[in-house]
Protein backbone atom coordinates (compact mmCIF):
# COMPACT_ATOMS: atom_id res chain seq x y z
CA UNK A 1 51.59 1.36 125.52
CA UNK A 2 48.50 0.79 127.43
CA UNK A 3 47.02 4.03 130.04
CA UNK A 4 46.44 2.09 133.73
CA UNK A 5 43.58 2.66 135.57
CA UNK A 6 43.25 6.24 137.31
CA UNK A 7 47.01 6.97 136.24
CA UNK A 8 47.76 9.96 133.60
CA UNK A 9 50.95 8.45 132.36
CA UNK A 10 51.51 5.32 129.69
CA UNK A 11 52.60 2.25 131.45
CA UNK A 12 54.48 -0.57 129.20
CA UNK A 13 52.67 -3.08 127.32
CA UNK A 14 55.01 -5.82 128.72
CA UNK A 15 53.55 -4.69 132.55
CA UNK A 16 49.74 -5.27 131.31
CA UNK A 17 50.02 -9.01 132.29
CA UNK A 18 50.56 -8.23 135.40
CA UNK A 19 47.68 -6.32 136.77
CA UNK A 20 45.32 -7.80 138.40
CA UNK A 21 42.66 -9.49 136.26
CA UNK A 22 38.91 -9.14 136.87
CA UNK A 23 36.88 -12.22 136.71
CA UNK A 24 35.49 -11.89 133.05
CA UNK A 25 38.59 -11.88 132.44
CA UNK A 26 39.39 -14.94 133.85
CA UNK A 27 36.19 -16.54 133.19
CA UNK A 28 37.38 -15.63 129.29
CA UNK A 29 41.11 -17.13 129.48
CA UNK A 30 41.64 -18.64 132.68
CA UNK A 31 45.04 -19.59 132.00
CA UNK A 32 46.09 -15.93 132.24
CA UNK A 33 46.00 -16.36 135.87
CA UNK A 34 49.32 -18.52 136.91
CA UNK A 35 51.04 -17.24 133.53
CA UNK A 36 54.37 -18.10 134.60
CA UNK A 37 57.61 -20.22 132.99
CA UNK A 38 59.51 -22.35 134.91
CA UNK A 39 61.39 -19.56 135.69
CA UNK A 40 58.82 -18.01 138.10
CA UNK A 41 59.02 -14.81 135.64
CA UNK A 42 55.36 -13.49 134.53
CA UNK A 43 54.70 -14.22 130.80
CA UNK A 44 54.55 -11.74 128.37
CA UNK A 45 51.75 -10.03 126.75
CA UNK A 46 52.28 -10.97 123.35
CA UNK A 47 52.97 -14.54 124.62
CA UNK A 48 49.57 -14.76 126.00
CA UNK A 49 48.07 -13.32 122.79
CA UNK A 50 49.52 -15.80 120.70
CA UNK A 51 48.52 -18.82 123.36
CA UNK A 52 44.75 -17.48 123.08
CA UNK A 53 45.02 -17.21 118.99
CA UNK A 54 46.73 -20.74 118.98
CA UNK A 55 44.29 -22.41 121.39
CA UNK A 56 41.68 -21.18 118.96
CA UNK A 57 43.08 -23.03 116.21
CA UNK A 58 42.29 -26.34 114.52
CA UNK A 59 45.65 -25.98 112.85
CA UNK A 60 48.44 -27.72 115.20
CA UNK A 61 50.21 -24.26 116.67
CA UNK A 62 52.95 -24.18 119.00
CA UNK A 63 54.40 -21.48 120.98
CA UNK A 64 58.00 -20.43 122.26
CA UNK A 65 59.71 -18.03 124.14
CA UNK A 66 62.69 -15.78 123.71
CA UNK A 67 64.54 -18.24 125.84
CA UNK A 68 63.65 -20.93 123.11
CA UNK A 69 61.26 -22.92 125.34
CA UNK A 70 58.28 -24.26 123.94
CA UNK A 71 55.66 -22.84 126.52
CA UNK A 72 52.46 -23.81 125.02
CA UNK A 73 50.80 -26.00 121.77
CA UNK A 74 47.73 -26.68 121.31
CA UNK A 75 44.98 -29.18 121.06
CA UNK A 76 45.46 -30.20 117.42
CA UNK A 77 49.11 -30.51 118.30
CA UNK A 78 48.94 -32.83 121.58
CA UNK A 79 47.63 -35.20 118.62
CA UNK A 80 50.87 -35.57 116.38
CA UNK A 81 52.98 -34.97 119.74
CA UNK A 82 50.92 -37.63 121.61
CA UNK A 83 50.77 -35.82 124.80
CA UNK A 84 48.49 -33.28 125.95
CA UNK A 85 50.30 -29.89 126.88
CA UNK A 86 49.10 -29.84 130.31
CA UNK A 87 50.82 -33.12 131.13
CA UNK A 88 54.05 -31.74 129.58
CA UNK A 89 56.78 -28.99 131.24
CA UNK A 90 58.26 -26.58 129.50
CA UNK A 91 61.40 -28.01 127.38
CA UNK A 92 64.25 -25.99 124.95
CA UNK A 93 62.44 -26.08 121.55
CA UNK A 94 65.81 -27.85 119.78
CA UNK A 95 64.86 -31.27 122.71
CA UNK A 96 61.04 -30.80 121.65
CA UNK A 97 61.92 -31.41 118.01
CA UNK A 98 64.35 -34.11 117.99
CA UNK A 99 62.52 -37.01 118.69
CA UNK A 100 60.82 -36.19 115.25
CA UNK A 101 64.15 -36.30 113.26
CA UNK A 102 63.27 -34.10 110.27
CA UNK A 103 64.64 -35.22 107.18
CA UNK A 104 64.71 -33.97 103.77
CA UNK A 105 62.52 -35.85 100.34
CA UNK A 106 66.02 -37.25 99.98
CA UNK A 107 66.14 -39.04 103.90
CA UNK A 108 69.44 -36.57 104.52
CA UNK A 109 68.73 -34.52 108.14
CA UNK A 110 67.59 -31.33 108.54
CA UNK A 111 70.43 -29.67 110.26
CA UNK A 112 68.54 -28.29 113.49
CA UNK A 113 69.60 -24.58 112.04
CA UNK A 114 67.65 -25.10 108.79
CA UNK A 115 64.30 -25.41 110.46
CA UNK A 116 61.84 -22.96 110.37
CA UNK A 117 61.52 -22.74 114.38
CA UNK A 118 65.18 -22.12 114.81
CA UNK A 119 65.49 -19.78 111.81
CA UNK A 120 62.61 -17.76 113.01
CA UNK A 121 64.09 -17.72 116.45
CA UNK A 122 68.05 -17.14 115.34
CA UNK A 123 67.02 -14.81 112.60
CA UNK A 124 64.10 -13.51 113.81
CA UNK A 125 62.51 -13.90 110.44
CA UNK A 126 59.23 -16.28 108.90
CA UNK A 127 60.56 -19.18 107.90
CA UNK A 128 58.63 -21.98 105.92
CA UNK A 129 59.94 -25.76 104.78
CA UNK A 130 58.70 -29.06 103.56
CA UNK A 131 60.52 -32.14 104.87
CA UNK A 132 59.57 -35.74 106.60
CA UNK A 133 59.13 -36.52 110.33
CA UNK A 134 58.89 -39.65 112.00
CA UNK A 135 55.73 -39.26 114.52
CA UNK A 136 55.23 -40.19 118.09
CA UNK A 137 53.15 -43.27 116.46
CA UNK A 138 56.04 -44.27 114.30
CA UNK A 139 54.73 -43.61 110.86
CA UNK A 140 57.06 -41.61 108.68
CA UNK A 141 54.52 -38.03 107.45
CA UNK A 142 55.82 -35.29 105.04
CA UNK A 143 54.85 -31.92 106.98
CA UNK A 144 54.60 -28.05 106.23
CA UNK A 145 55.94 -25.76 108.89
CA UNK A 146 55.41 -22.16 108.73
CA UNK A 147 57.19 -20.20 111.53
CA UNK A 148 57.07 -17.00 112.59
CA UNK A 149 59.14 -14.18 114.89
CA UNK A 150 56.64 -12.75 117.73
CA UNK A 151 57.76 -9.16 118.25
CA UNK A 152 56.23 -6.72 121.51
CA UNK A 153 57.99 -4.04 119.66
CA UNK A 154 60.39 -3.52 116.42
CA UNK A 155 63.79 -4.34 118.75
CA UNK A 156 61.70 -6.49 120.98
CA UNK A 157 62.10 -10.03 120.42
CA UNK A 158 59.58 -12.30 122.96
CA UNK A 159 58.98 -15.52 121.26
CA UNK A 160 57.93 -17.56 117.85
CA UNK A 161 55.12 -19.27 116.68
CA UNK A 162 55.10 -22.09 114.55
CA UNK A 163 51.94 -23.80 112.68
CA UNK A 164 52.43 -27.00 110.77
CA UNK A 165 50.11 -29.74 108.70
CA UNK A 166 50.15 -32.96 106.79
CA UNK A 167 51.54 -32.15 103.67
């Protein structure tokens, strides 16, 4: 819970997106302003937290919703994914990772409910795996993917966040 200005009672975390922003803050992170899915619905919080921490990585990061839309990845991603994120829309996670068939040591699939992004997002639990994925340039790459449950509060499910490498 956050206090709003000039008011004596809490107001939710999840309504802190939506006040107005002063211009330091949006000289900090102007992509707070304009935080909205293709839904029209305001972004959460925590969403935008983990969009700041991933846009400050050198790690490729990406970012979902608890719809299951990928709504943000960053720089060091748009290079394995071969687009940069502000030419792409926001897409259901399982049609983002498709075109990069996973596969296991062995060349069997990775059924779509054994990867980490879909077991943190069905289970809301980490998740981490090892397996081989075709890239957008067409060179086959063994990759580690470590992903994550993004919680506002302990029942409050709002996203996941999933960091991979070369492995």
């Amino acid at each position: 819970m956050a206090l709003a200005a000039g008011r004596a009672r809490p107001v939710p975390s999840s309504h802190v997106a939506a006040w107005p922003l002063d211009r330091a803050a949006v000289r900090f992170a102007p992509w707070l302003v304009g935080s909205r899915g293709v839904d029209g619905q305001q972004k959460h919080l925590v969403l935008i937290l983990a969009r700041e921490f991933a846009s400050n990585l050198s790690t490729p990061t990406l970012v979902a919703d608890s719809r299951g839309y990928l709504v943000f990845y960053n720089e060091a991603a748009e290079a394995v994914i071969g687009r940069r994120f502000s030419e792409a829309e926001e897409m259901p996670l399982d049609a983002w990772l498709t075109p990069f068939e996973p596969r296991t040591s062995d060349a069997e699939p990775v059924e779509p409910e054994q990867l980490p992004t879909r077991l943190a997002f069905d289970e809301h639990r980490a998740s981490h795996a090892r397996y081989l994925v075709t890239s957008t340039d067409g060179v086959e790459r063994e990759v580690e993917v470590t992903a994550f449950p993004l919680f506002a509060h302990t029942d409050e499910f709002v996203g996941v966040v999933a960091i991979f490498w070369r492995a």
